[in-house]
PDB file of N, CA and C in Angstrom:
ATOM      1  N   UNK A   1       0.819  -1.203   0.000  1.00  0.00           N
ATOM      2  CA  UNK A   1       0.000   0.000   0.000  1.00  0.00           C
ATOM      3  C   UNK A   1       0.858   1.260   0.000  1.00  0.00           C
ATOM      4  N   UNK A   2       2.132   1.320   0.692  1.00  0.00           N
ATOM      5  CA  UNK A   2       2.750   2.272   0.458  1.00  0.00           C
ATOM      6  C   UNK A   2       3.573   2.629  -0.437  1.00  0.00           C
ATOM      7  N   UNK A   3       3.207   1.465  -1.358  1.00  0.00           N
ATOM      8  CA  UNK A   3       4.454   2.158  -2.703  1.00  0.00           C
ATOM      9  C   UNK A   3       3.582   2.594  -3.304  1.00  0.00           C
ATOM     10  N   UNK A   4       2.386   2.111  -3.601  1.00  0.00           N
ATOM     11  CA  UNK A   4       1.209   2.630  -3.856  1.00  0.00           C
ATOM     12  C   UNK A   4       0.759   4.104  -4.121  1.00  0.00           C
ATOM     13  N   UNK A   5       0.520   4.462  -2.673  1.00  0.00           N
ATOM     14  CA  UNK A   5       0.764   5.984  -1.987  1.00  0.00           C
ATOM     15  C   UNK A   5       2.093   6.464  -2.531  1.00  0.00           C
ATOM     16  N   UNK A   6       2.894   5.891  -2.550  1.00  0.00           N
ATOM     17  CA  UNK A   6       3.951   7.093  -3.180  1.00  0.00           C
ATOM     18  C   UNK A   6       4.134   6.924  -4.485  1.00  0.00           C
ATOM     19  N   UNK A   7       3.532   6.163  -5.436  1.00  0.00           N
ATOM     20  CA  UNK A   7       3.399   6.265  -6.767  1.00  0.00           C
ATOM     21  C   UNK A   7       2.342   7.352  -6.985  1.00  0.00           C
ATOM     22  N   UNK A   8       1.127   7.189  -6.454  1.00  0.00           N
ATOM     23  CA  UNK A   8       0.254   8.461  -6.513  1.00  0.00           C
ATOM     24  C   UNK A   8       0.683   9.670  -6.521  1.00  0.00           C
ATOM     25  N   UNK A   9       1.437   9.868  -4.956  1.00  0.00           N
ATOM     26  CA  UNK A   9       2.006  11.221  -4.879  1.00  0.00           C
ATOM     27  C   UNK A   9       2.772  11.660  -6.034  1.00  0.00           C
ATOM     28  N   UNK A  10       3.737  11.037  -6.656  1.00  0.00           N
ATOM     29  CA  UNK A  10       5.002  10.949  -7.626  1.00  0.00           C
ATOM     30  C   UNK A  10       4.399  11.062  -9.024  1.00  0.00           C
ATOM     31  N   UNK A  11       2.981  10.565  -9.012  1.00  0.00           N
ATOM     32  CA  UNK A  11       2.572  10.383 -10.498  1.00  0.00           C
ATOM     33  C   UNK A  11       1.766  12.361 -10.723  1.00  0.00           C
ATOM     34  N   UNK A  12       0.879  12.247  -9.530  1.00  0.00           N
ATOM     35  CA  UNK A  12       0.091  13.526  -9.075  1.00  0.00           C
ATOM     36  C   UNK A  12       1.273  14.705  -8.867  1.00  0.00           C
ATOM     37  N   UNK A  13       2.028  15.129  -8.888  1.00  0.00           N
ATOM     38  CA  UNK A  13       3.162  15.920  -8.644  1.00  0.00           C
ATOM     39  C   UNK A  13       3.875  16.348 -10.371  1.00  0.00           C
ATOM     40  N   UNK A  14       3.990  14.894 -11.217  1.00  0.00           N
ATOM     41  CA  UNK A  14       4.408  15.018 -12.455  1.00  0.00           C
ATOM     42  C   UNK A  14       3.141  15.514 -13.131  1.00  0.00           C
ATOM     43  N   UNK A  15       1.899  15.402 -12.708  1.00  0.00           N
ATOM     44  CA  UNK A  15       0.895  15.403 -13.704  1.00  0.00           C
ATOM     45  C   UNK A  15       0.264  17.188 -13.516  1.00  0.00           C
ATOM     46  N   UNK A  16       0.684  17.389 -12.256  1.00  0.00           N
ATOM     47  CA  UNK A  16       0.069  19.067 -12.113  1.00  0.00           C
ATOM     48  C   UNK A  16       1.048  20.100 -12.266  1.00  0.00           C
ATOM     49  N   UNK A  17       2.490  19.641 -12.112  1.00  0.00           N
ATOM     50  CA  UNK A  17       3.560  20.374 -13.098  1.00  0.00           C
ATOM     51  C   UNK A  17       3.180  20.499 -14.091  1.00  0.00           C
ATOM     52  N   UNK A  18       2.961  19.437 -15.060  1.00  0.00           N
ATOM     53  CA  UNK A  18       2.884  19.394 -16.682  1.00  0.00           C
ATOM     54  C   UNK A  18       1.540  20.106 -16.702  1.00  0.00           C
ATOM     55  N   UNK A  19       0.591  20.153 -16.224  1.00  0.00           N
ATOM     56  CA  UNK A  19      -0.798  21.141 -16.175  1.00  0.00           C
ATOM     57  C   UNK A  19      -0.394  22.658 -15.998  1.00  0.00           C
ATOM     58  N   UNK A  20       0.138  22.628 -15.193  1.00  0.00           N
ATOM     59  CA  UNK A  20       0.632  24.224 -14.983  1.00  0.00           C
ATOM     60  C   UNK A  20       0.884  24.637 -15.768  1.00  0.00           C
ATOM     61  N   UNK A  21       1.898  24.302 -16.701  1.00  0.00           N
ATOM     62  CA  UNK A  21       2.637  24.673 -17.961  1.00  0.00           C
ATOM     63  C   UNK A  21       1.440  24.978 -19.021  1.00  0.00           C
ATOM     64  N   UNK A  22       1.009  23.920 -18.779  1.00  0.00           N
ATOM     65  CA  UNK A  22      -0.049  23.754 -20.188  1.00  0.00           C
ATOM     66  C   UNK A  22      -0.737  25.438 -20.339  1.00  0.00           C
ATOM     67  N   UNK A  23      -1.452  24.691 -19.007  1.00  0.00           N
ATOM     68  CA  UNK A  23      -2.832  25.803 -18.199  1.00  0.00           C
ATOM     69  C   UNK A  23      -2.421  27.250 -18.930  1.00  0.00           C
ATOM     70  N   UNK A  24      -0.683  27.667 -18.261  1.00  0.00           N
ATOM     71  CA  UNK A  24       0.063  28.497 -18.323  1.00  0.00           C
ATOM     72  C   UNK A  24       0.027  29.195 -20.286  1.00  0.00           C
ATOM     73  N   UNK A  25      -0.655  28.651 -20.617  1.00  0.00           N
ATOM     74  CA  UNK A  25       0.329  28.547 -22.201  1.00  0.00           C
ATOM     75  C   UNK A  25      -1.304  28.706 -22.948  1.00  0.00           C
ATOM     76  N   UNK A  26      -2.059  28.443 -21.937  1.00  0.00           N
ATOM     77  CA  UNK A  26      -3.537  28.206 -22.948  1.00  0.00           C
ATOM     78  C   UNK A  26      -4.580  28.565 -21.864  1.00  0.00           C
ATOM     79  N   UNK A  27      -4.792  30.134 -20.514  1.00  0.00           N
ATOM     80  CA  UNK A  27      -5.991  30.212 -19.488  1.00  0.00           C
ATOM     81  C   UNK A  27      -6.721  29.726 -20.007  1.00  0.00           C
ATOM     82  N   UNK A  28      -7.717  30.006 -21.277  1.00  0.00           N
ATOM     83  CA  UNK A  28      -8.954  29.833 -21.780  1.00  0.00           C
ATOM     84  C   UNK A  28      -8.853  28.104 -21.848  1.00  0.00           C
ATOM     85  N   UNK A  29      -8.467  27.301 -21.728  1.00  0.00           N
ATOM     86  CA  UNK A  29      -8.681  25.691 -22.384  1.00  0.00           C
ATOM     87  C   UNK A  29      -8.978  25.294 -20.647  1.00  0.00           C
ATOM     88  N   UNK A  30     -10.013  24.508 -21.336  1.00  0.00           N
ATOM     89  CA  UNK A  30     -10.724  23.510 -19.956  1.00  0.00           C
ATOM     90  C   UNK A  30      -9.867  22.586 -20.446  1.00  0.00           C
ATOM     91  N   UNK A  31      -9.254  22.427 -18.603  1.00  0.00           N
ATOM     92  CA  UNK A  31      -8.638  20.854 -18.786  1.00  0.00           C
ATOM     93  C   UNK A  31      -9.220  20.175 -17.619  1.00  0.00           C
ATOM     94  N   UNK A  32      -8.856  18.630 -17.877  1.00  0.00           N
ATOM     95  CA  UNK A  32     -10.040  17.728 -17.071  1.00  0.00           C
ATOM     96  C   UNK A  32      -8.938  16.760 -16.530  1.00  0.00           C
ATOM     97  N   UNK A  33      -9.529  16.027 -15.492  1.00  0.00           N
ATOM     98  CA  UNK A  33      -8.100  15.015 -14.856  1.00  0.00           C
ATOM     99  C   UNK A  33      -8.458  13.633 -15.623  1.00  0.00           C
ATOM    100  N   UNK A  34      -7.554  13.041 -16.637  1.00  0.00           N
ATOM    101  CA  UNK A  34      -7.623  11.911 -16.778  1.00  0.00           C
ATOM    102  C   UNK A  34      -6.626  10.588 -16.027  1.00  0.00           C
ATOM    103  N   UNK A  35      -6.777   9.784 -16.157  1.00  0.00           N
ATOM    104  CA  UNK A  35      -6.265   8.550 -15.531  1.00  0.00           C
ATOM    105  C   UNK A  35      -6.461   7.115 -16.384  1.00  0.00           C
ATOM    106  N   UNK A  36      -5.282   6.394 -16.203  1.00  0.00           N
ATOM    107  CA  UNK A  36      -5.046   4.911 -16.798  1.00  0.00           C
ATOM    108  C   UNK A  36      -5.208   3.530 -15.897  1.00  0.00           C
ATOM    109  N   UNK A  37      -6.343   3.077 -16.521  1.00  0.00           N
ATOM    110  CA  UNK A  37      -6.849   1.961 -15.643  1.00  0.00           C
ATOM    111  C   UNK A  37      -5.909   0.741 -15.804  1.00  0.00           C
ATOM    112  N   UNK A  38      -5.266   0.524 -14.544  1.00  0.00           N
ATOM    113  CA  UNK A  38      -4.500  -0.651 -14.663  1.00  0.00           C
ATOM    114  C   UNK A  38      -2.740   0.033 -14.195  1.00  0.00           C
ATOM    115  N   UNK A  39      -2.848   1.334 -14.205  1.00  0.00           N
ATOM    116  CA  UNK A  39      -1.445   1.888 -13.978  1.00  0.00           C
ATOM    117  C   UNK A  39      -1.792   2.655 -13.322  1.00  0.00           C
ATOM    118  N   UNK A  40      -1.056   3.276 -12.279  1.00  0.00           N
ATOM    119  CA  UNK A  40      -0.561   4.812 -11.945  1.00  0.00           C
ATOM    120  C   UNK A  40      -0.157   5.996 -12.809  1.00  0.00           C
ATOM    121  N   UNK A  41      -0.873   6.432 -13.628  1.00  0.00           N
ATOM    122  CA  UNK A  41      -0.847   6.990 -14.767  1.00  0.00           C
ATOM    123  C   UNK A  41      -1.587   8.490 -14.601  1.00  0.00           C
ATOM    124  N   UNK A  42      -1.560   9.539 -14.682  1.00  0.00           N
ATOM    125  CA  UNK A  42      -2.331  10.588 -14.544  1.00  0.00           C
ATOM    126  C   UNK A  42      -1.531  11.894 -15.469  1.00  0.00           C
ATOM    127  N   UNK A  43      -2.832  12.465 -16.154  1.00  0.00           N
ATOM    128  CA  UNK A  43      -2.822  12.803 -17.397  1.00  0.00           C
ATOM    129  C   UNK A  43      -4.036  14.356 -16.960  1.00  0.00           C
ATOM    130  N   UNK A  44      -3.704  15.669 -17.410  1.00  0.00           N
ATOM    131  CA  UNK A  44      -4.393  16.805 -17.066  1.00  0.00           C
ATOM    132  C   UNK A  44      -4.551  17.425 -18.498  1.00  0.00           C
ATOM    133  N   UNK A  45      -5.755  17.261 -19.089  1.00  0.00           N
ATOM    134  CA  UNK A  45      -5.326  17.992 -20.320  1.00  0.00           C
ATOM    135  C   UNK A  45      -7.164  18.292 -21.222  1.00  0.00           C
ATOM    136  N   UNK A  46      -7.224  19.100 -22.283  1.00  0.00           N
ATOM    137  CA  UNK A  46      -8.531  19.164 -22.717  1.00  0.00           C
ATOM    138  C   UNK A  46      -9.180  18.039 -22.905  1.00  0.00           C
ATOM    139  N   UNK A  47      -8.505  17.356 -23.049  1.00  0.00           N
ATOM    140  CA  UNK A  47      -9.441  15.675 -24.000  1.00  0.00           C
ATOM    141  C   UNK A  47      -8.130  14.627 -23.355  1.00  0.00           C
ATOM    142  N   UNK A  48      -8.328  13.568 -23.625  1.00  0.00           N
ATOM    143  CA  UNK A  48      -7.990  12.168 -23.036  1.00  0.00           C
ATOM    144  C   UNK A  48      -6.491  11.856 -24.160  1.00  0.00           C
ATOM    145  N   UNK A  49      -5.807  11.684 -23.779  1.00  0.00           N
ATOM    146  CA  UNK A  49      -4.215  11.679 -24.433  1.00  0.00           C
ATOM    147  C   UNK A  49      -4.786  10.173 -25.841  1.00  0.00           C
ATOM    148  N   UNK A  50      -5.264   8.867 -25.037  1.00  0.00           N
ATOM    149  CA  UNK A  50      -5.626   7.900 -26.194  1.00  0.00           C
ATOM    150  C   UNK A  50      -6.889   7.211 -25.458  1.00  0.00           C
ATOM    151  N   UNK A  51      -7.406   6.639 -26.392  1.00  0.00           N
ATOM    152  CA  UNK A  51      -8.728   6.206 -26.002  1.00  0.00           C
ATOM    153  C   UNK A  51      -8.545   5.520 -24.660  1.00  0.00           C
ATOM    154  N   UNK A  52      -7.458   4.666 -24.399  1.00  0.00           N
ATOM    155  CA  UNK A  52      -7.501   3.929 -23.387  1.00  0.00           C
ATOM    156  C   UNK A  52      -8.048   4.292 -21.372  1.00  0.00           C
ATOM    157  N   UNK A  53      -7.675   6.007 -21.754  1.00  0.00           N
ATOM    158  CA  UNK A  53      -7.449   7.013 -20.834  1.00  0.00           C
ATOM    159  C   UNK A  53      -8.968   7.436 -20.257  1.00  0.00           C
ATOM    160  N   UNK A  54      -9.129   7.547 -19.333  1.00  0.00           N
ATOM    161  CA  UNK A  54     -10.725   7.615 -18.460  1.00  0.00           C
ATOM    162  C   UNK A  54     -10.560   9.095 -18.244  1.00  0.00           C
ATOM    163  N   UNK A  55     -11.755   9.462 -18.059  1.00  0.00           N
ATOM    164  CA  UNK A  55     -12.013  10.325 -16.750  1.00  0.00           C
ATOM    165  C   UNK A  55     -12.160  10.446 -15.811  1.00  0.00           C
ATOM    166  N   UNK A  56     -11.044  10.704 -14.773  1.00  0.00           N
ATOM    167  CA  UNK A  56     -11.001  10.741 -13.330  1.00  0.00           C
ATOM    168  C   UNK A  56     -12.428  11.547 -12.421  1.00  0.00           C
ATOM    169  N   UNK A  57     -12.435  12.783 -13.246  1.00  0.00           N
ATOM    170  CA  UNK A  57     -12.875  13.411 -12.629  1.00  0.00           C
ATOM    171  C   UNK A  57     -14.077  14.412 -13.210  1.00  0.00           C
ATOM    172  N   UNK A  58     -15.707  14.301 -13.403  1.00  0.00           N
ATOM    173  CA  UNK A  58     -15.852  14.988 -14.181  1.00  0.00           C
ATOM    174  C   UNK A  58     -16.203  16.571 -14.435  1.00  0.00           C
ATOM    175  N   UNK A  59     -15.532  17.094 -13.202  1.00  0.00           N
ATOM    176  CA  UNK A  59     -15.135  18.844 -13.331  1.00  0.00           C
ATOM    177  C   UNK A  59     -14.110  19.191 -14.146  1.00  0.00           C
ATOM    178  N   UNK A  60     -13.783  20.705 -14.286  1.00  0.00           N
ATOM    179  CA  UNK A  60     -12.848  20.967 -15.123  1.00  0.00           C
ATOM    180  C   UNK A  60     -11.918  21.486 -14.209  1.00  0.00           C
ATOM    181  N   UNK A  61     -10.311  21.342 -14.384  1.00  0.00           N
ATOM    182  CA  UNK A  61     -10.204  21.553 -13.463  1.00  0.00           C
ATOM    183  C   UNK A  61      -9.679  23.431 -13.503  1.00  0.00           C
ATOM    184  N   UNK A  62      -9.720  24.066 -12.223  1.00  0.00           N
ATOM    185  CA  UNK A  62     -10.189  25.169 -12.072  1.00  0.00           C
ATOM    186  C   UNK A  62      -8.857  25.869 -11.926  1.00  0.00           C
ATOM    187  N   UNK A  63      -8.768  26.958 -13.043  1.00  0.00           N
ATOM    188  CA  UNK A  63      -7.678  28.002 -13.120  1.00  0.00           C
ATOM    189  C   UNK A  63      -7.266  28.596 -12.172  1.00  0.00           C
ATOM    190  N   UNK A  64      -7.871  28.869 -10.931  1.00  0.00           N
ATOM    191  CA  UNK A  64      -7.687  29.656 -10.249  1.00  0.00           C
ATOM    192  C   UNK A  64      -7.233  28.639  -8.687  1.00  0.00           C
ATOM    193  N   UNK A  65      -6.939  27.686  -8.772  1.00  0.00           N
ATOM    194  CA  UNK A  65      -6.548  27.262  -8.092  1.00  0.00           C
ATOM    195  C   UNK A  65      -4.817  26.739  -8.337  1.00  0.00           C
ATOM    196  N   UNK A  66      -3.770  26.441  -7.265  1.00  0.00           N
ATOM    197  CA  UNK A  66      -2.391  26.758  -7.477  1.00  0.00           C
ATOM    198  C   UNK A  66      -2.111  24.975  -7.708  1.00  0.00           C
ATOM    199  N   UNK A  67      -0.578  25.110  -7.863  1.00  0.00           N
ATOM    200  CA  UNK A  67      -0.231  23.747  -8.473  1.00  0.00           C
ATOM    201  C   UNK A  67      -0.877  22.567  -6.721  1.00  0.00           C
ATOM    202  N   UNK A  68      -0.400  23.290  -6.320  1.00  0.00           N
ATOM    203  CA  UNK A  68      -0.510  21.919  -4.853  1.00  0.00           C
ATOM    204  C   UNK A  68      -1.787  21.963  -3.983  1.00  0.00           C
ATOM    205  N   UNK A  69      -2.670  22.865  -4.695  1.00  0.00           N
ATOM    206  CA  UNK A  69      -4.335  22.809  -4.310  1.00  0.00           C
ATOM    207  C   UNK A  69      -4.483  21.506  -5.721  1.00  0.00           C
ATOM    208  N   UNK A  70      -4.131  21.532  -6.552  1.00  0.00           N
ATOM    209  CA  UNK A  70      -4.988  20.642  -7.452  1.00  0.00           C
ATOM    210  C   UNK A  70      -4.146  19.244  -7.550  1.00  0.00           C
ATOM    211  N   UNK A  71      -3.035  19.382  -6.719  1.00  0.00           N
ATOM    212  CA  UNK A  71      -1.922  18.238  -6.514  1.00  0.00           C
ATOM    213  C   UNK A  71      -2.981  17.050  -5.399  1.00  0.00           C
ATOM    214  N   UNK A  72      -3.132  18.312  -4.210  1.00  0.00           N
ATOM    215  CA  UNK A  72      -4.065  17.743  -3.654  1.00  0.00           C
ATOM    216  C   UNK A  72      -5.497  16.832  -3.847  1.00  0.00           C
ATOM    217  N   UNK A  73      -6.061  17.836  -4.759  1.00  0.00           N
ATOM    218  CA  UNK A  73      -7.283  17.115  -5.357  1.00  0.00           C
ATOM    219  C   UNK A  73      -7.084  15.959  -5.995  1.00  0.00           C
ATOM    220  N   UNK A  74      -6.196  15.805  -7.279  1.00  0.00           N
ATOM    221  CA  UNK A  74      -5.950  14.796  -7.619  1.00  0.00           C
ATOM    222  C   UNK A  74      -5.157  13.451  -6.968  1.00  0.00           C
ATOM    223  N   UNK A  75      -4.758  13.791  -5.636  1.00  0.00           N
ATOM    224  CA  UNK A  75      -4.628  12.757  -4.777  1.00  0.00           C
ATOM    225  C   UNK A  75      -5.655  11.979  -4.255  1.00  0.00           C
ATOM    226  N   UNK A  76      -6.712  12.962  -3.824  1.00  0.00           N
ATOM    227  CA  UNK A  76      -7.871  12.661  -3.073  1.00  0.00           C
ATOM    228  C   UNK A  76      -8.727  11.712  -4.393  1.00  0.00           C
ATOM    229  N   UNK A  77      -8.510  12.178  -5.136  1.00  0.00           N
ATOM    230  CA  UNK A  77      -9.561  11.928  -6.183  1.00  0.00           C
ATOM    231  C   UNK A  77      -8.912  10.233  -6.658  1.00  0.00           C
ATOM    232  N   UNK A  78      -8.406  10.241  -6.643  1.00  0.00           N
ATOM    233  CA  UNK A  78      -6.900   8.858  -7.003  1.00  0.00           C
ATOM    234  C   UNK A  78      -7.455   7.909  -5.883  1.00  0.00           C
ATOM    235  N   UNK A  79      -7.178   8.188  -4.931  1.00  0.00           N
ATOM    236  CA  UNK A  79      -7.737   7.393  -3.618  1.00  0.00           C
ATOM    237  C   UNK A  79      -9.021   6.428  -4.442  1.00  0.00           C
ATOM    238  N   UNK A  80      -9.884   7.224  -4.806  1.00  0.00           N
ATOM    239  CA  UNK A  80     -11.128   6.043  -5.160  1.00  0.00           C
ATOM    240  C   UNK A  80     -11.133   5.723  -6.736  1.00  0.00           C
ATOM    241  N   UNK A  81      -9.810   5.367  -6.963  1.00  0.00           N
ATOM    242  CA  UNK A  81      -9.932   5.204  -8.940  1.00  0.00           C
ATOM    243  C   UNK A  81      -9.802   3.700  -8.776  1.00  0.00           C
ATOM    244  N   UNK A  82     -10.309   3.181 -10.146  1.00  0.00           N
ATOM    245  CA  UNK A  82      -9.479   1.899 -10.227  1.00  0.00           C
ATOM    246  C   UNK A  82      -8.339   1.290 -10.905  1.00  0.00           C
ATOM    247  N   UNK A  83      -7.373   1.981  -9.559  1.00  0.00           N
ATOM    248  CA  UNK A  83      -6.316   1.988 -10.685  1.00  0.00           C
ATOM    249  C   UNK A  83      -5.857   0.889 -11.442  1.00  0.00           C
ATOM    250  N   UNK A  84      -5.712  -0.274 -10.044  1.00  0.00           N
ATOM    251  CA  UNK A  84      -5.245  -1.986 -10.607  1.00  0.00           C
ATOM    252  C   UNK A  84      -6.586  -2.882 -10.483  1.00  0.00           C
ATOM    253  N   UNK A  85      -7.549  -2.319 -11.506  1.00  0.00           N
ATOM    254  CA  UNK A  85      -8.933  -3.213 -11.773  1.00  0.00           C
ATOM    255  C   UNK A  85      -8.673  -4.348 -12.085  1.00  0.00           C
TER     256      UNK A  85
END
């Protein structure tokens, strides 16, 4: 369980960096949290990287919140995915 937890953290940390940037590069674009069923995989972006890719979450996620408010969320939100269905 705890490599687990720190794959989350590690995956959620790479995935709201790379959002920032994005976010950073495009305010106006809704981006949404996706995730890979079967991996620790997490993906922040307008649309789903390849079909395989879910939706974590179905809000958008919100501009006005900072990298480690939505680091957070997408931890919390991870907690109930399936990751290894």
């Amino acid at each position: 369980m705890r490599d687990t937890q720190e794959q989350i953290h590690t995956e959620a940390r790479r995935a709201t960096e790379d959002w920032f940037k994005r976010q950073c590069g495009n305010t106006f674009a809704s981006m949404y949290f996706y995730f890979k069923p079967g991996e620790v995989k997490f993906h922040i972006s307008e649309e789903a990287p390849t079909p395989e890719w879910e939706l974590g979450w179905n809000e958008r996620i919100s501009i006005g919140k900072t990298i480690g408010q939505v680091r957070y969320q997408i931890i919390e939100i991870a907690q109930r995915l399936p990751l290894f269905a």
